[in-house]
C-alpha atoms as a PDB file:
ATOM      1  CA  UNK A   1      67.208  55.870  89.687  1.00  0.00           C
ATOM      2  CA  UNK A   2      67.949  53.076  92.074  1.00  0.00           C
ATOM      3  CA  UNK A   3      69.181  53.208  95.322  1.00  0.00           C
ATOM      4  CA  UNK A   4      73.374  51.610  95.546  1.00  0.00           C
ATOM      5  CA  UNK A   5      74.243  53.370  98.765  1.00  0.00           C
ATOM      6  CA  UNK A   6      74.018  53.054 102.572  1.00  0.00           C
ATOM      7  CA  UNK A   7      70.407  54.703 104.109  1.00  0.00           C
ATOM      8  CA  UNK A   8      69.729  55.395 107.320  1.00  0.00           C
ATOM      9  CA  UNK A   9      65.817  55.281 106.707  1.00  0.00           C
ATOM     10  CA  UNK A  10      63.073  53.264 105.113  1.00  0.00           C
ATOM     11  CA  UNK A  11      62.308  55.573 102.689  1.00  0.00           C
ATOM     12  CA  UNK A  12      62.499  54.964  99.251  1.00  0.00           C
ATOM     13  CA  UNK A  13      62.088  57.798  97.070  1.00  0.00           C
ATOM     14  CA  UNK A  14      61.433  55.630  93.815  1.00  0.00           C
ATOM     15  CA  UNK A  15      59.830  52.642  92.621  1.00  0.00           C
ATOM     16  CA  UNK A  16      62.085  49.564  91.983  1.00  0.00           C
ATOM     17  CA  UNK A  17      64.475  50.168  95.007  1.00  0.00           C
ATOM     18  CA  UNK A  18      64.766  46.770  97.626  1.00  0.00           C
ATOM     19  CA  UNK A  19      66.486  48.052 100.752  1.00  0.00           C
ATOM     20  CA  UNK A  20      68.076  45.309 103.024  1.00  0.00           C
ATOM     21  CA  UNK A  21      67.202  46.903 106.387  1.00  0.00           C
ATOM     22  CA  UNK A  22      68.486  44.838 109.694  1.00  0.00           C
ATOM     23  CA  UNK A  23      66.602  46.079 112.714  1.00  0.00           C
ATOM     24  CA  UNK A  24      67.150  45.096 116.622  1.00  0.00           C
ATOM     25  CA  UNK A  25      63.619  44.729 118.177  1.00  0.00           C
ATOM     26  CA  UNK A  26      59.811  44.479 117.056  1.00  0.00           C
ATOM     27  CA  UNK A  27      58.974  48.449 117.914  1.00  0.00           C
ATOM     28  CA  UNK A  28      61.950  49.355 115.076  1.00  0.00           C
ATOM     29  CA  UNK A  29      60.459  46.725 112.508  1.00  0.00           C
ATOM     30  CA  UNK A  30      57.151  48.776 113.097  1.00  0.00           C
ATOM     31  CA  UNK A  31      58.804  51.911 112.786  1.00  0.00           C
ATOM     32  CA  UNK A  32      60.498  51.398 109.651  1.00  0.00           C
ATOM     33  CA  UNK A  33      57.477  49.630 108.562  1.00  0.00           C
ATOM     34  CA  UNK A  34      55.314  52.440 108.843  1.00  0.00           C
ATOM     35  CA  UNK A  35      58.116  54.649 107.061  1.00  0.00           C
ATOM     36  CA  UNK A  36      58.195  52.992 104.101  1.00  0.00           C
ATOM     37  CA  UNK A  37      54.598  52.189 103.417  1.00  0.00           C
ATOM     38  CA  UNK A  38      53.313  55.745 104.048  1.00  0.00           C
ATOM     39  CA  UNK A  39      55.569  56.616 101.393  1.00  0.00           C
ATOM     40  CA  UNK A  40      54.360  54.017  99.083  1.00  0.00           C
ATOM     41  CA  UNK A  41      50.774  55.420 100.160  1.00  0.00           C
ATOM     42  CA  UNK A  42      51.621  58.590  99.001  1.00  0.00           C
ATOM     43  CA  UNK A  43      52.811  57.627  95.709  1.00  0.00           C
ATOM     44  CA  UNK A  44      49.948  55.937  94.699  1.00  0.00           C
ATOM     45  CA  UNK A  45      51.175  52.053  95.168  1.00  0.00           C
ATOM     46  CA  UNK A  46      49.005  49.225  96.929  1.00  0.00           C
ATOM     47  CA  UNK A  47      51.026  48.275 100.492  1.00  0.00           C
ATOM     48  CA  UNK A  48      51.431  45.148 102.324  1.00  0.00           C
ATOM     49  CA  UNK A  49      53.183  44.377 105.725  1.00  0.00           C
ATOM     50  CA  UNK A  50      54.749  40.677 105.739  1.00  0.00           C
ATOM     51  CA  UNK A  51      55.636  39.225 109.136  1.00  0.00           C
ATOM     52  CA  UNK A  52      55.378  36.036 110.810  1.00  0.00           C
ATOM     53  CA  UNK A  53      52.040  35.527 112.606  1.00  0.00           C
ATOM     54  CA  UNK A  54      48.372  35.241 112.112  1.00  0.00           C
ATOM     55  CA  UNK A  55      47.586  39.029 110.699  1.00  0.00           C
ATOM     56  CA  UNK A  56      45.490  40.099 113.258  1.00  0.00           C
ATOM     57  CA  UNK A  57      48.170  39.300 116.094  1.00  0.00           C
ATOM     58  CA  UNK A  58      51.018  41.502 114.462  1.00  0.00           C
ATOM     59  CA  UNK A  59      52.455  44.702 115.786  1.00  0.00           C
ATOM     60  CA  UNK A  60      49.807  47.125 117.049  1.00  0.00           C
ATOM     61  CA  UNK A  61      51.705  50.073 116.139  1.00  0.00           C
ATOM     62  CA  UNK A  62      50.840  49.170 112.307  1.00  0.00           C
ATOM     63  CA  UNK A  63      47.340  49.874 112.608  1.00  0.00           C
ATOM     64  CA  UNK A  64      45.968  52.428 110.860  1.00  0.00           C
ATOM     65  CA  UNK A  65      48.056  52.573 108.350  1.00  0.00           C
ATOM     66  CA  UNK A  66      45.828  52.033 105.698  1.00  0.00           C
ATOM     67  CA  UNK A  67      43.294  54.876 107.020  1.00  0.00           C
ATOM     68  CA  UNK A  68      44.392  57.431 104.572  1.00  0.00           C
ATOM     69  CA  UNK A  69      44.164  55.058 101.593  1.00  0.00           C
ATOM     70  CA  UNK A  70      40.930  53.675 103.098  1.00  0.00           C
ATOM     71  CA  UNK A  71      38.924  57.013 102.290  1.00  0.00           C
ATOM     72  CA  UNK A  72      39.607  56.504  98.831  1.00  0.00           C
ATOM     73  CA  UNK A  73      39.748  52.986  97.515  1.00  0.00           C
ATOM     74  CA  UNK A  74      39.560  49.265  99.885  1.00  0.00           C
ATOM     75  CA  UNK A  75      42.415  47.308  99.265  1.00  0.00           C
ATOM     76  CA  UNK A  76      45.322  49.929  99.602  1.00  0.00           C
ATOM     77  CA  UNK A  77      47.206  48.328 102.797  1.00  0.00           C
ATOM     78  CA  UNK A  78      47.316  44.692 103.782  1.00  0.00           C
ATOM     79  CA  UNK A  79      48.873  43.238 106.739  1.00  0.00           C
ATOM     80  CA  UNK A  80      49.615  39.586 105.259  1.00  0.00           C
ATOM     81  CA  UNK A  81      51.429  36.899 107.389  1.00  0.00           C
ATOM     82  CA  UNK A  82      54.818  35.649 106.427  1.00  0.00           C
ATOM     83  CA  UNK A  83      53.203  31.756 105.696  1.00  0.00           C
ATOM     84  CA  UNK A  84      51.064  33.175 103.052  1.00  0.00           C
ATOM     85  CA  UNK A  85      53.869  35.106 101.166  1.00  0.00           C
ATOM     86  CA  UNK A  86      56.518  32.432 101.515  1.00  0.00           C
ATOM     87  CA  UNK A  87      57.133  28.980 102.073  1.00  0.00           C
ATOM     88  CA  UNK A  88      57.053  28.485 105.946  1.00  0.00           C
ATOM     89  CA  UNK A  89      59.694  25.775 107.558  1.00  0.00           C
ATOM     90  CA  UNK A  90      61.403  25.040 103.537  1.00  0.00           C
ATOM     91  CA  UNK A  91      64.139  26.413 101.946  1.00  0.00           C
ATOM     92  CA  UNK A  92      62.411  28.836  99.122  1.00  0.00           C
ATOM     93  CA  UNK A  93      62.579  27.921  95.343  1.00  0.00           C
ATOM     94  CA  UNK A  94      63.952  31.081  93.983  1.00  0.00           C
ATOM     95  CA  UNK A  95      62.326  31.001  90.120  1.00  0.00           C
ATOM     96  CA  UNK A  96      58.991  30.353  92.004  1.00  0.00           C
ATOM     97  CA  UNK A  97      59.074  33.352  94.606  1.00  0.00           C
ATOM     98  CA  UNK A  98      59.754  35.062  91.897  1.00  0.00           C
ATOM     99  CA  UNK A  99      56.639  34.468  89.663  1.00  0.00           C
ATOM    100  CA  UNK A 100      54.398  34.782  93.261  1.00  0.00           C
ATOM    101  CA  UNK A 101      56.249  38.590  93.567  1.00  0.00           C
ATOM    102  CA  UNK A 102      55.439  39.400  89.929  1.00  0.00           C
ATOM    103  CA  UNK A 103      51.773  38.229  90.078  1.00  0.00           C
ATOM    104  CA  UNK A 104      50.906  40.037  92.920  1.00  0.00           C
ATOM    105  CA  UNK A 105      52.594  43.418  91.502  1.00  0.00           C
ATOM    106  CA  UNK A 106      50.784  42.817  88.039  1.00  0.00           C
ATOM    107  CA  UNK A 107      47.893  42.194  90.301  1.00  0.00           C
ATOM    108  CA  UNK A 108      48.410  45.685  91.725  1.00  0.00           C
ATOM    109  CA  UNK A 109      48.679  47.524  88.698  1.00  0.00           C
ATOM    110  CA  UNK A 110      45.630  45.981  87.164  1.00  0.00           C
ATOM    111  CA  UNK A 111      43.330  46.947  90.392  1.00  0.00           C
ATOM    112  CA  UNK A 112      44.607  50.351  89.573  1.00  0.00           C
ATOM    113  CA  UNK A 113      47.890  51.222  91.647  1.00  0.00           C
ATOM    114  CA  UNK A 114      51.435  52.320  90.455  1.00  0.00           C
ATOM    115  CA  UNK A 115      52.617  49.137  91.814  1.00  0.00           C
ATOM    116  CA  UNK A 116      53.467  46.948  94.719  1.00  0.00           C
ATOM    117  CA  UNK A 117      55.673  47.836  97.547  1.00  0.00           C
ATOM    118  CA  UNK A 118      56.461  45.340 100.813  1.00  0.00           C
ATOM    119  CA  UNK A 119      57.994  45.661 104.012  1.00  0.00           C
ATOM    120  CA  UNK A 120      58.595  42.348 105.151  1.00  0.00           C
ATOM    121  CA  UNK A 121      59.901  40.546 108.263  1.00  0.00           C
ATOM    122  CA  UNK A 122      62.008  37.707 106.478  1.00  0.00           C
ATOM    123  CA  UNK A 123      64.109  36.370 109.485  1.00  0.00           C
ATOM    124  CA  UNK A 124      62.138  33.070 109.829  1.00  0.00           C
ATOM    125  CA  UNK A 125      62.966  32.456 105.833  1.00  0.00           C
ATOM    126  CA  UNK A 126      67.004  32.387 106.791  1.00  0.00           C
ATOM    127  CA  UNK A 127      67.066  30.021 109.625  1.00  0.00           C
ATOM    128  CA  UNK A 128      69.405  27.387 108.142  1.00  0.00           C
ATOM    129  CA  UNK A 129      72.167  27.591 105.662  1.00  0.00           C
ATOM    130  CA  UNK A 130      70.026  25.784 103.111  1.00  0.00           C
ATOM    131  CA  UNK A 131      67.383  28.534 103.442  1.00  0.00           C
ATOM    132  CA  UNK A 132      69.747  30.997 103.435  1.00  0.00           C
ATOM    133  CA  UNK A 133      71.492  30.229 100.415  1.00  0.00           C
ATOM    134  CA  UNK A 134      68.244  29.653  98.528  1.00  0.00           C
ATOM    135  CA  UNK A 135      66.924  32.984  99.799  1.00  0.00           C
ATOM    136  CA  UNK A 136      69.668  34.836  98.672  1.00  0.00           C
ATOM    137  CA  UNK A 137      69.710  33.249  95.361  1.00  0.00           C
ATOM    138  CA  UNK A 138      66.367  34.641  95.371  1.00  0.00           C
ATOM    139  CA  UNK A 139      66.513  38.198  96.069  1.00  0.00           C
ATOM    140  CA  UNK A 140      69.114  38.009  93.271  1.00  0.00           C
ATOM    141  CA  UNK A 141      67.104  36.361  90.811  1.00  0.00           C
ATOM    142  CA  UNK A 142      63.980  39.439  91.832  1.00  0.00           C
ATOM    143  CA  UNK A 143      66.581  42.111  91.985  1.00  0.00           C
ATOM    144  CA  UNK A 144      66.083  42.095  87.532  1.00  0.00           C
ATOM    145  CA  UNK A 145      62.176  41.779  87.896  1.00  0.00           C
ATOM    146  CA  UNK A 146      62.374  45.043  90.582  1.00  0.00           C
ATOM    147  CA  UNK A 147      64.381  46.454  88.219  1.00  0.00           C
ATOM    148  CA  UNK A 148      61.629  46.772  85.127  1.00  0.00           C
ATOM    149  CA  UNK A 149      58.579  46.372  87.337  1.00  0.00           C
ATOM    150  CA  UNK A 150      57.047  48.579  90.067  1.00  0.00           C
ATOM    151  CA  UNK A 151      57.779  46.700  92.981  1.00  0.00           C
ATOM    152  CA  UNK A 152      59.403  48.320  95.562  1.00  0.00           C
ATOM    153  CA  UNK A 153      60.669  46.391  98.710  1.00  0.00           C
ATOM    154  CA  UNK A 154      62.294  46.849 102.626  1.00  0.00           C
ATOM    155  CA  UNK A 155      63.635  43.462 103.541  1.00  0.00           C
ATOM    156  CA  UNK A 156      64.064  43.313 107.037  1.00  0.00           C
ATOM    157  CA  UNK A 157      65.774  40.503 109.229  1.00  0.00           C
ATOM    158  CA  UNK A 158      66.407  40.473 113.048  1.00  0.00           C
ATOM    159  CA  UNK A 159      70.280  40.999 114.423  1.00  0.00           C
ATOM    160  CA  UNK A 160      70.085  37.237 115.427  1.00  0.00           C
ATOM    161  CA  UNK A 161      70.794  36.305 112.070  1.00  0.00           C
ATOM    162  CA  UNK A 162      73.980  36.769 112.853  1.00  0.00           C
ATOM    163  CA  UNK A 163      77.056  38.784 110.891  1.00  0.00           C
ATOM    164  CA  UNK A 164      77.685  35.955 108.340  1.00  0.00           C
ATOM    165  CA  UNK A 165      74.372  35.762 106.751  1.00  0.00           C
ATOM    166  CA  UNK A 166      73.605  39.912 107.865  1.00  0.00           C
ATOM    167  CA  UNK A 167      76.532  40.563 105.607  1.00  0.00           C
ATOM    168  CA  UNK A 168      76.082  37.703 102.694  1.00  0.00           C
ATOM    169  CA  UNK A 169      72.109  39.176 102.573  1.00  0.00           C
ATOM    170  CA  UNK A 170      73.255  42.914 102.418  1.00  0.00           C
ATOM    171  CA  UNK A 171      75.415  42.076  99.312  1.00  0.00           C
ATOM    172  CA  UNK A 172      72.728  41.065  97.079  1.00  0.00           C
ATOM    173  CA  UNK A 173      70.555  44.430  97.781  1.00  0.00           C
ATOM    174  CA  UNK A 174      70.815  47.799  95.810  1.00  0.00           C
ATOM    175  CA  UNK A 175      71.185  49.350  99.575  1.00  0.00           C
ATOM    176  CA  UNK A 176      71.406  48.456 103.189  1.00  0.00           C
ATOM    177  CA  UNK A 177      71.699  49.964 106.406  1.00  0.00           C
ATOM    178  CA  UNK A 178      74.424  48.756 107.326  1.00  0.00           C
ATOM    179  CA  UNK A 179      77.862  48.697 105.422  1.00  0.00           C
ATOM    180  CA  UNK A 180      79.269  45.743 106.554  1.00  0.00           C
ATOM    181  CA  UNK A 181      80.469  44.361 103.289  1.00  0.00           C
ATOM    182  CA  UNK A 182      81.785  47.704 101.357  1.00  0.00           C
ATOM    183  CA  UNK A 183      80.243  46.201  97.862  1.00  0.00           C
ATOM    184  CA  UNK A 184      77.250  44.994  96.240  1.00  0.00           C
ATOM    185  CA  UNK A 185      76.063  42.579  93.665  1.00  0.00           C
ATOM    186  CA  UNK A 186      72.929  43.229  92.691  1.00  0.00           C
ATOM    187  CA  UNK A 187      71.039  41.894  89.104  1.00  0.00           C
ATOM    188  CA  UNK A 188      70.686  43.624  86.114  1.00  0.00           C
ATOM    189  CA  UNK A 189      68.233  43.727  83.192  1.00  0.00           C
ATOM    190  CA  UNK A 190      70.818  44.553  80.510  1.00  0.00           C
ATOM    191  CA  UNK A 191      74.162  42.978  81.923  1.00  0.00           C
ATOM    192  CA  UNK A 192      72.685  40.531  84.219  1.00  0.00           C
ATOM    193  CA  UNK A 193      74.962  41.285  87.645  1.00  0.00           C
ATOM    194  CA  UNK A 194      76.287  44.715  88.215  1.00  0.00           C
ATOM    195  CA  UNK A 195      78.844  44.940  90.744  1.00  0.00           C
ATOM    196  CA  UNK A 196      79.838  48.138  92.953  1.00  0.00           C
ATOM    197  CA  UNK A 197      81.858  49.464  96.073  1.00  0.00           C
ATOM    198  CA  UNK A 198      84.761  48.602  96.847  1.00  0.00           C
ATOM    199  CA  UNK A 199      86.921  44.743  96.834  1.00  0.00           C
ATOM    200  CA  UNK A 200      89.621  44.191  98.867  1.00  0.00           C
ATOM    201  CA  UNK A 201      91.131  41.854 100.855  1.00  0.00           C
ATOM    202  CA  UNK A 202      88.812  42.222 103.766  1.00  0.00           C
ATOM    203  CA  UNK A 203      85.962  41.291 102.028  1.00  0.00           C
ATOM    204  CA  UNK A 204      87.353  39.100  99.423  1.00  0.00           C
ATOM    205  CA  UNK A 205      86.688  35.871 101.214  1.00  0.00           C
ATOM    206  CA  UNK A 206      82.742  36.973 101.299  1.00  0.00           C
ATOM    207  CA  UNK A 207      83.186  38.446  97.678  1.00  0.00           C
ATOM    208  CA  UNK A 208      84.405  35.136  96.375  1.00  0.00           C
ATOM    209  CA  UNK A 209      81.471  32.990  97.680  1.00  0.00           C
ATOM    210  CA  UNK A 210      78.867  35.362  96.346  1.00  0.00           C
ATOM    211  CA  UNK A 211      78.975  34.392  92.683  1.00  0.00           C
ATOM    212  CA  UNK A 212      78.986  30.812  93.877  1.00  0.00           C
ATOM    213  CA  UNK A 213      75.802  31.468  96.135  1.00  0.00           C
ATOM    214  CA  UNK A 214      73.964  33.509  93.558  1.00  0.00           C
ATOM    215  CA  UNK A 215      74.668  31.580  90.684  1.00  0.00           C
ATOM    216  CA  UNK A 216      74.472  34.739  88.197  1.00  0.00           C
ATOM    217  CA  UNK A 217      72.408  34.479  84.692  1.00  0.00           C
ATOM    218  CA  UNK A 218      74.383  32.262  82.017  1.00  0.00           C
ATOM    219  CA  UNK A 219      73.771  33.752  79.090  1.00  0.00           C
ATOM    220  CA  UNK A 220      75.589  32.566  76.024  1.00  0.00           C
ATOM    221  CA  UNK A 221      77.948  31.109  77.644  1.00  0.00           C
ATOM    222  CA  UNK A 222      79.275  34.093  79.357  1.00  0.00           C
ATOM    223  CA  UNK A 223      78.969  35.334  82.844  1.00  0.00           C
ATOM    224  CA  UNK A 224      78.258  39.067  82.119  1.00  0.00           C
ATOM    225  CA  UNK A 225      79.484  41.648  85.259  1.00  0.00           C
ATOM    226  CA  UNK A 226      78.618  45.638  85.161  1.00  0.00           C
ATOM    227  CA  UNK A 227      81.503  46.858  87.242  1.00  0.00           C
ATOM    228  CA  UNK A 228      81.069  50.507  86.150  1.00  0.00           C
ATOM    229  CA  UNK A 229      80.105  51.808  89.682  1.00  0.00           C
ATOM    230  CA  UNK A 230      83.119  49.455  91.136  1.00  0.00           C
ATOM    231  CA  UNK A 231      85.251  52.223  93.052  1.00  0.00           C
ATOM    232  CA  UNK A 232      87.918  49.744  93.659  1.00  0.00           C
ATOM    233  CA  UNK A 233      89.066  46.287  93.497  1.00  0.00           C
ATOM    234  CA  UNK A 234      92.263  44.985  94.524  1.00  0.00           C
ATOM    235  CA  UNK A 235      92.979  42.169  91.712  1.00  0.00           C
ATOM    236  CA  UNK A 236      93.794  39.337  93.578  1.00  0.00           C
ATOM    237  CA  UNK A 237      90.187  39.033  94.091  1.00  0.00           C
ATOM    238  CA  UNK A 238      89.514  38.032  90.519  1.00  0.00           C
ATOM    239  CA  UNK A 239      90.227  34.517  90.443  1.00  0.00           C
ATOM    240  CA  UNK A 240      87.187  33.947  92.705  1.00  0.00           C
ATOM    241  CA  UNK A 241      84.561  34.817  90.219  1.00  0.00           C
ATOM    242  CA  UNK A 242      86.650  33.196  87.382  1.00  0.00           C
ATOM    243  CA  UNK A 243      86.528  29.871  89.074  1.00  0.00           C
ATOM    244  CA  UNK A 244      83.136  30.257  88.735  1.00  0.00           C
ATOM    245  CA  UNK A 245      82.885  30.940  85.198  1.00  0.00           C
ATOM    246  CA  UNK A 246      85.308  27.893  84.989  1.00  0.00           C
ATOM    247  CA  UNK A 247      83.011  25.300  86.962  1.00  0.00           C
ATOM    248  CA  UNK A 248      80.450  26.842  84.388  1.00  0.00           C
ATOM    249  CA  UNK A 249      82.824  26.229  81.427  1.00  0.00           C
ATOM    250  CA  UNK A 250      81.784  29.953  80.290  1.00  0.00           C
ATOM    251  CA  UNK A 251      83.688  33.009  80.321  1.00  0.00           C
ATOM    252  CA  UNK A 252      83.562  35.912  82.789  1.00  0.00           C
ATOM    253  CA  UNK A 253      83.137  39.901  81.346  1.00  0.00           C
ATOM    254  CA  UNK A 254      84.016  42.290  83.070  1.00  0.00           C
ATOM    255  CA  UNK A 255      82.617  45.874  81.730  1.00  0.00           C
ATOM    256  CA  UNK A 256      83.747  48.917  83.638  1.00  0.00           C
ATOM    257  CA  UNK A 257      84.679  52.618  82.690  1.00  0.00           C
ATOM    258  CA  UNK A 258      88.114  53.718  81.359  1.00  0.00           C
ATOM    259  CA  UNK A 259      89.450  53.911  85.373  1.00  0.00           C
ATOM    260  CA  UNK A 260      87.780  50.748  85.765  1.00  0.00           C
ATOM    261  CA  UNK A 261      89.090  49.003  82.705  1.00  0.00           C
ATOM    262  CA  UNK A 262      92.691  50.464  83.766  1.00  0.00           C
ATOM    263  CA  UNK A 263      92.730  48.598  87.496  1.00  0.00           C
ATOM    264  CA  UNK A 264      90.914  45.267  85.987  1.00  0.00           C
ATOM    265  CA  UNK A 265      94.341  45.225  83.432  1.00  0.00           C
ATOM    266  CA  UNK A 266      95.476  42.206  85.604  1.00  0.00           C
ATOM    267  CA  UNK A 267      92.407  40.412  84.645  1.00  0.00           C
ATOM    268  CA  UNK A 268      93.403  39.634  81.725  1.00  0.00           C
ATOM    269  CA  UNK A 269      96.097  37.105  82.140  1.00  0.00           C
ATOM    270  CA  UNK A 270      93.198  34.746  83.937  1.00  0.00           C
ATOM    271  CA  UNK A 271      91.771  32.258  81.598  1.00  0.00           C
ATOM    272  CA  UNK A 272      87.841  32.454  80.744  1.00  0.00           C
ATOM    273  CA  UNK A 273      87.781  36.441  82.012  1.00  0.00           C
ATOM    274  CA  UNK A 274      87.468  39.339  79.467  1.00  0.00           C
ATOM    275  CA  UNK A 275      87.428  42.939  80.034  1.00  0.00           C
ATOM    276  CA  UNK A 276      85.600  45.366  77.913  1.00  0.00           C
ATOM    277  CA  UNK A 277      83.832  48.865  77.880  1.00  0.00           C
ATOM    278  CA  UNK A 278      80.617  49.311  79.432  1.00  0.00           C
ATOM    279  CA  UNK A 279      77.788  48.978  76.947  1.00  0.00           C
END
């Protein structure tokens, strides 16, 4: 089961769950680090640390993390530096990170493990509104991969990001430690986007952007939304998403439970949005 929730730790406590972690100084990173690869030790999955720097001048208080893995099999933990992972001073191409994730994964699983899992400094990969919006069309786009593969990630970006793109990154992840934007709008392998939390009128302006940003799957010339786990959403925060199923000349689905289908009512005098069961 995937994480969609607020944690407080690095833990993961399945395969295929991407926490969005935000962390205040270099000793935390390592700490949370640490956290989540031991656990991805234990489970039988090939580790790496990402951060920026050569490998062999990153944080001290990673090493010997791999010792436990290293008495049975070479290979276990890697310490890889954040140029060799991404693109380094270039907005990312999201299809293309992509691809680089699943290789290394499939990779993994072929030498043997249960999969990949990452903890990964990504601050330097957000510097600049381009690279930020890229980015976050990327973890998007690898939020479906995660979702069927074994690859199991904590992204982690320094406070100095600032609130703006803290919040806008925290969206697109299953989980966060955070809660600074009450919903979430993760990918989906059957619907495409699923949507959950809660949309109101504080958020809404951040809400509203997001489709725009992500650019969610087209497929058949609908825009296809899971709002099942949607706890509430005040409706005046539909038109944003419909203008971008407009500017896509598609249509916009909303699929949601009975309660769900009952406050989405509304919806249904917008042009190019339909509301239905959940599959």
């Amino acid at each position: 089961m995937r994480l969609r929730r607020v944690v407080d730790h690095a833990r993961h406590g399945a395969f295929a769950d991407r926490v969005c972690r935000l962390y205040r100084d270099r000793a935390e990173f390592a700490r949370r680090s640490r956290e989540s690869l031991a656990e991805g030790i234990t489970t039988g999955q090939q580790v790496w640390c990402i951060s920026p720097g050569a490998p062999n001048a990153l944080p001290a208080e990673l090493a010997g993390l791999s010792s436990r893995e290293a008495a049975s099999r070479d290979g276990g933990a890697r310490v890889v530096s954040l140029g060799s992972a991404y693109p380094a001073g270039t907005a990312v191409d999201p299809e293309s990170q992509v691809r680089v994730c699943a290789e290394a994964t499939e990779a993994a699983v072929a030498a043997g493990y249960r999969g990949l899992r990452v903890a990964a400094d990504r601050t330097a990969l957000v510097a600049t509104p381009e690279q930020l919006a890229a980015f976050v069309r990327y973890e998007h786009k690898v939020d479906r991969y995660m979702a069927l593969r074994p690859f199991t990630a904590m992204c982690a970006y320094h406070h100095s990001v600032g609130e703006h793109a803290s919040a806008v990154l925290a969206t697109v992840h299953p989980a966060d430690n955070t809660d600074a934007t009450g919903f979430r709008f993760s990918d989906d392998p059957v619907t495409a986007s699923a949507l959950s939390g809660e949309l109101d009128l504080a958020n809404g302006e951040l809400f509203g952007a997001t489709p725009r940003t992500v650019d969610p799957v087209l497929e058949a010339g609908q825009i296809v939304i899971d709002a099942t786990a949607l706890e509430f959403i005040d409706h005046r925060n539909l038109p944003r998403p419909a203008e971008h199923a407009v500017r896509h000349d598609s249509e916009l689905v909303l699929r949601g439970n009975r309660a769900g289908r009952a406050r989405l009512r509304q919806a249904l005098e917008l042009h190019h949005v339909r509301v239905e069961p959940a599959a």
